[in-house]
N, C-alpha and C. Protein backbone atom coordinates (compact mmCIF):
# COMPACT_ATOMS: atom_id res chain seq x y z
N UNK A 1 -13.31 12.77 -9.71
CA UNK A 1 -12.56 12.38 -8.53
C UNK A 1 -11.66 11.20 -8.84
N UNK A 2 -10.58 11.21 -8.49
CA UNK A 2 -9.56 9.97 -8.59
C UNK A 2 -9.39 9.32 -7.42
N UNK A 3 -9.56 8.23 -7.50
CA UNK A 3 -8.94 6.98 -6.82
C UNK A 3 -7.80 6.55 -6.59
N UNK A 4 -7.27 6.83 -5.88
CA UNK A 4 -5.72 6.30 -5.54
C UNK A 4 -5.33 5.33 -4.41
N UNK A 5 -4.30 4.36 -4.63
CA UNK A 5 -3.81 3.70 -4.19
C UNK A 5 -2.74 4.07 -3.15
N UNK A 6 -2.78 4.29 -1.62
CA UNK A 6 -1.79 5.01 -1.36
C UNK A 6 -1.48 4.09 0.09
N UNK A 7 -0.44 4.82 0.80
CA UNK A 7 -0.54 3.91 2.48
C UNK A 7 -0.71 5.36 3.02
N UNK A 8 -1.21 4.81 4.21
CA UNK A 8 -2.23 5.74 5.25
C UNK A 8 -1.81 4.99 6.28
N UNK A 9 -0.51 6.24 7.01
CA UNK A 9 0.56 6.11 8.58
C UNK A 9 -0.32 5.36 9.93
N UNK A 10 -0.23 4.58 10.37
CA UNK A 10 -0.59 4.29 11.88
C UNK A 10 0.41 4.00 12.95
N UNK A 11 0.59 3.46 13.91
CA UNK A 11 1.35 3.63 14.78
C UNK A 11 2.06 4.27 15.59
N UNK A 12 3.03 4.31 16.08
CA UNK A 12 2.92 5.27 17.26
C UNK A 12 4.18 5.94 16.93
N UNK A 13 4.91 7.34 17.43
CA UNK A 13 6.00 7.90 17.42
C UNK A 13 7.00 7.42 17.16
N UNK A 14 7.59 7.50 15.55
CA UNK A 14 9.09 6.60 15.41
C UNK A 14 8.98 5.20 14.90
N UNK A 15 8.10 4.76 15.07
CA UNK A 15 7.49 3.14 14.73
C UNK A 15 6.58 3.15 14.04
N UNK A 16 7.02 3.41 12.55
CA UNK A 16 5.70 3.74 11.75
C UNK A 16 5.15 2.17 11.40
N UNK A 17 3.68 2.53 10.78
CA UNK A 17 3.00 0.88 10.37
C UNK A 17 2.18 1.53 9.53
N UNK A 18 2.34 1.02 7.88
CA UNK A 18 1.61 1.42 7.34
C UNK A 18 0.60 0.39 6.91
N UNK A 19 -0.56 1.17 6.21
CA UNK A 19 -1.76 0.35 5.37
C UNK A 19 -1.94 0.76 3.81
N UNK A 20 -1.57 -0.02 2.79
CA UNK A 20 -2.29 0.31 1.76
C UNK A 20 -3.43 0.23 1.52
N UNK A 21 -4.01 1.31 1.31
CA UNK A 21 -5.51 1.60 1.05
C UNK A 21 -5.73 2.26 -0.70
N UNK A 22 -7.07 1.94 -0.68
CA UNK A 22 -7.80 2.62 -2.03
C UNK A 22 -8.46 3.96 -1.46
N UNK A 23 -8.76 5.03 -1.83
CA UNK A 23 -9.24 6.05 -1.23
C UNK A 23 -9.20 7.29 -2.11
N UNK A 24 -10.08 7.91 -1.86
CA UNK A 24 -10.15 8.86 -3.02
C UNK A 24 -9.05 10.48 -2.65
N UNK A 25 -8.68 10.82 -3.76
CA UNK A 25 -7.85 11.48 -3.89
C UNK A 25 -8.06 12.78 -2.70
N UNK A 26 -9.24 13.36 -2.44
CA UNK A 26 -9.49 14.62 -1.92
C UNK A 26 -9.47 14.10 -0.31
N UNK A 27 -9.73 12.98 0.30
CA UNK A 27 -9.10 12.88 1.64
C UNK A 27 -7.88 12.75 2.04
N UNK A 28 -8.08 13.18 3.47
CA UNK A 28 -6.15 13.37 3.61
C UNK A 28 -5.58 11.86 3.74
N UNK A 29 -4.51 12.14 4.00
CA UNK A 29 -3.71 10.66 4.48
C UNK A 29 -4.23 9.86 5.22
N UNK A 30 -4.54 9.93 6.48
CA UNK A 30 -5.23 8.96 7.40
C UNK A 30 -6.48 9.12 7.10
N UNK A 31 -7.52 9.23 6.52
CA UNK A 31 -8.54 9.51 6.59
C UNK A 31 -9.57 9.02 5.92
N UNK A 32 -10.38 8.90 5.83
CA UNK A 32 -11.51 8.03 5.28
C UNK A 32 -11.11 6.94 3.91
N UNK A 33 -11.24 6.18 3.73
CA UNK A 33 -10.74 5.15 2.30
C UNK A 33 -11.80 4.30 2.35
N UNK A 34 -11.67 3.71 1.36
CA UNK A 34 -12.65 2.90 0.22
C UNK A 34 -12.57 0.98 0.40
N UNK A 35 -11.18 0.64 0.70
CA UNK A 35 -10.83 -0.73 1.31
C UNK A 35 -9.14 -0.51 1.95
N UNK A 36 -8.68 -1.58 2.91
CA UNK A 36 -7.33 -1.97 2.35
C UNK A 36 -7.25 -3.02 1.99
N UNK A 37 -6.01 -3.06 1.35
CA UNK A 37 -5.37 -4.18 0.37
C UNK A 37 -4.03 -4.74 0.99
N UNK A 38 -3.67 -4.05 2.22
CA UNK A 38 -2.77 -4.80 2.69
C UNK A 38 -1.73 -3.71 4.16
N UNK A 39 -0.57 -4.44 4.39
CA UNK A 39 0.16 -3.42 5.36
C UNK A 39 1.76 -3.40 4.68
N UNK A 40 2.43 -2.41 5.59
CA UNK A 40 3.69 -2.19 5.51
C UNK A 40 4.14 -1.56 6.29
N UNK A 41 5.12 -2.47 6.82
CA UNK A 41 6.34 -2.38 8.19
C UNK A 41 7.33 -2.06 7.84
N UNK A 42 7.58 -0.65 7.23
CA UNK A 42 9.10 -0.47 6.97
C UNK A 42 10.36 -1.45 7.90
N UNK A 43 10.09 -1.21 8.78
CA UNK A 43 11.10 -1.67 10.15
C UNK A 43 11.67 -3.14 9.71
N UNK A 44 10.49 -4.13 8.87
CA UNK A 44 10.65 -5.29 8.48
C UNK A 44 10.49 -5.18 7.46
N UNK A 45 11.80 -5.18 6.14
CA UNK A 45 11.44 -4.51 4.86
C UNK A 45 10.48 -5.65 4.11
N UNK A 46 11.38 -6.58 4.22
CA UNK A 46 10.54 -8.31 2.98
C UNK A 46 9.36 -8.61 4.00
N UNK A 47 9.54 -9.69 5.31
CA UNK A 47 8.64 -9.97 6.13
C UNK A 47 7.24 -9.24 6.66
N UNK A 48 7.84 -7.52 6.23
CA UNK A 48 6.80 -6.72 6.78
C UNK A 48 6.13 -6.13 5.35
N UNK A 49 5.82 -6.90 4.73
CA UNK A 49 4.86 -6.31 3.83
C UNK A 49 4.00 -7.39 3.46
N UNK A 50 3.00 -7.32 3.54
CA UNK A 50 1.82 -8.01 3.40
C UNK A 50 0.47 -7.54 2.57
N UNK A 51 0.13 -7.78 1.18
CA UNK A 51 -0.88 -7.17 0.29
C UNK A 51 -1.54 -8.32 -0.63
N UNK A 52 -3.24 -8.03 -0.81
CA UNK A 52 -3.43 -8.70 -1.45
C UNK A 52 -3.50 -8.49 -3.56
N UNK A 53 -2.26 -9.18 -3.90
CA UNK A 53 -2.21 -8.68 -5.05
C UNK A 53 -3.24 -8.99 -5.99
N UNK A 54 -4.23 -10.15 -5.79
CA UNK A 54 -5.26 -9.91 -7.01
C UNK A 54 -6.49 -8.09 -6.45
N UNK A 55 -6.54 -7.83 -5.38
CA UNK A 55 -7.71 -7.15 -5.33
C UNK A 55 -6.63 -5.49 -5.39
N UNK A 56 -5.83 -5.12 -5.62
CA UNK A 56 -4.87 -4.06 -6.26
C UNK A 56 -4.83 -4.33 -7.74
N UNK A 57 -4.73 -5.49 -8.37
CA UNK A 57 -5.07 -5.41 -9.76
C UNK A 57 -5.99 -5.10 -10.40
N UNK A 58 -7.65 -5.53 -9.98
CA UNK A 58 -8.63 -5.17 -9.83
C UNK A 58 -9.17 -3.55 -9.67
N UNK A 59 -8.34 -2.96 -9.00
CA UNK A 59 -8.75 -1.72 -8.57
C UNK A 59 -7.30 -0.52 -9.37
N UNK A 60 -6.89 -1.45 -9.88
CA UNK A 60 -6.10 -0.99 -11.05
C UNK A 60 -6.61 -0.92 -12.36
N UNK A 61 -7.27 -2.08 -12.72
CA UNK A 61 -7.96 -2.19 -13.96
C UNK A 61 -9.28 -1.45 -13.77
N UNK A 62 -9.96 -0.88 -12.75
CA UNK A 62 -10.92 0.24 -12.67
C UNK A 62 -10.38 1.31 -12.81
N UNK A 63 -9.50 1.74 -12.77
CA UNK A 63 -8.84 2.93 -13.15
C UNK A 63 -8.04 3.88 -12.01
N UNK A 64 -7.94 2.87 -11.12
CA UNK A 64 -6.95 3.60 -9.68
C UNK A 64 -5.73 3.85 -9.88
N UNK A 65 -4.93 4.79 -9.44
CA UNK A 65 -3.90 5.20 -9.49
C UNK A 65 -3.13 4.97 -8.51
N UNK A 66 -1.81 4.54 -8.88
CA UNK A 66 -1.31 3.54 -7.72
C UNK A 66 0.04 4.57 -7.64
N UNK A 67 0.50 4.89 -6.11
CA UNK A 67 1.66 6.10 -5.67
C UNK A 67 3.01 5.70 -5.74
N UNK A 68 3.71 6.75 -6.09
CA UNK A 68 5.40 5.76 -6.17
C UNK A 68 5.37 4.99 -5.56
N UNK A 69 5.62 5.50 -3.93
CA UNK A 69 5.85 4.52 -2.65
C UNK A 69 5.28 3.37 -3.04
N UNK A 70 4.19 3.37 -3.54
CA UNK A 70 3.16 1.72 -3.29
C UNK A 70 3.69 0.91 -4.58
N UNK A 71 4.16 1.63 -5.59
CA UNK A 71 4.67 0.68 -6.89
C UNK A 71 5.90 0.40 -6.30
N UNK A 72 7.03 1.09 -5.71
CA UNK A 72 8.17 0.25 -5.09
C UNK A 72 7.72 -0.90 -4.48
N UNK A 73 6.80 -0.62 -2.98
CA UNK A 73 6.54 -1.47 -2.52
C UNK A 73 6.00 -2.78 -3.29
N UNK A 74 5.06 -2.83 -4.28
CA UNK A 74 5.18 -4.21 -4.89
C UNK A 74 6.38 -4.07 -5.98
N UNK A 75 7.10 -3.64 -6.54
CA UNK A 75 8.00 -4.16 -6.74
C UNK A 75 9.28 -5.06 -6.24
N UNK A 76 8.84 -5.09 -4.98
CA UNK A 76 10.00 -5.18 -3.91
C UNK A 76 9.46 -6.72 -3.70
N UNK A 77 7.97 -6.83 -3.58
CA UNK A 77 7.69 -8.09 -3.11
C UNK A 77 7.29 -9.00 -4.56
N UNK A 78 7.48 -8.64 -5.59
CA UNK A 78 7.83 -9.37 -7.01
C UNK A 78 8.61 -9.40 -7.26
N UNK A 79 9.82 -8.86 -6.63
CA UNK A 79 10.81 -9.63 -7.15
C UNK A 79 11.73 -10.97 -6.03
N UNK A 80 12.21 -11.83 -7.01
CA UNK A 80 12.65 -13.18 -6.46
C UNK A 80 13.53 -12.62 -4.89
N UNK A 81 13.57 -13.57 -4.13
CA UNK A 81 14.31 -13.32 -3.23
C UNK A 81 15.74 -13.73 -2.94
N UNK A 82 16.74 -13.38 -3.11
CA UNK A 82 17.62 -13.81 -3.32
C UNK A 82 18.17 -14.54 -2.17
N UNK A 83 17.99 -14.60 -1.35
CA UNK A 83 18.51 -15.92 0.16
C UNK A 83 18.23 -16.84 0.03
N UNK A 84 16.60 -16.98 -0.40
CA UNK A 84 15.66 -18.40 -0.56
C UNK A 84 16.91 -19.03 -1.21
């Protein structure tokens, strides 16, 4: 069974809110998981993402598999911000 790193949809019609979760590969999208590690507010691309990056490393170095979407998403929040 694989472990994956994925976001799992909440919110309501049109106003999505996501959660990155750990969860094993054979449940569906919303559906049962293992922890989360954080959220994501498309709507608020920088402000709306919120994850904790040591406990995704952790569950990386166990051997989780982490989903495009969720490697953009921390890529997005490692890199510098250019306004600051």
């Amino acid at each position: 069974m694989a472990v994956k790193i994925r976001l799992s949809r909440h919110g309501s019609k049109k106003r999505p809110f996501y959660r990155i979760v750990v969860t094993d590969s054979i449940y569906p999208r919303d559906g049962r998981f293992l922890e989360t590690l954080g959220t994501y507010d498309p709507r608020n691309k920088i402000s709306g993402i919120r994850m904790d990056k040591e406990a995704i490393q952790t569950w990386i170095n166990k051997g989780a598999q982490v989903t495009n979407t969720v490697k953009r998403i921390i890529k997005t929040i490692n890199q510098p911000n250019p306004a600051a």
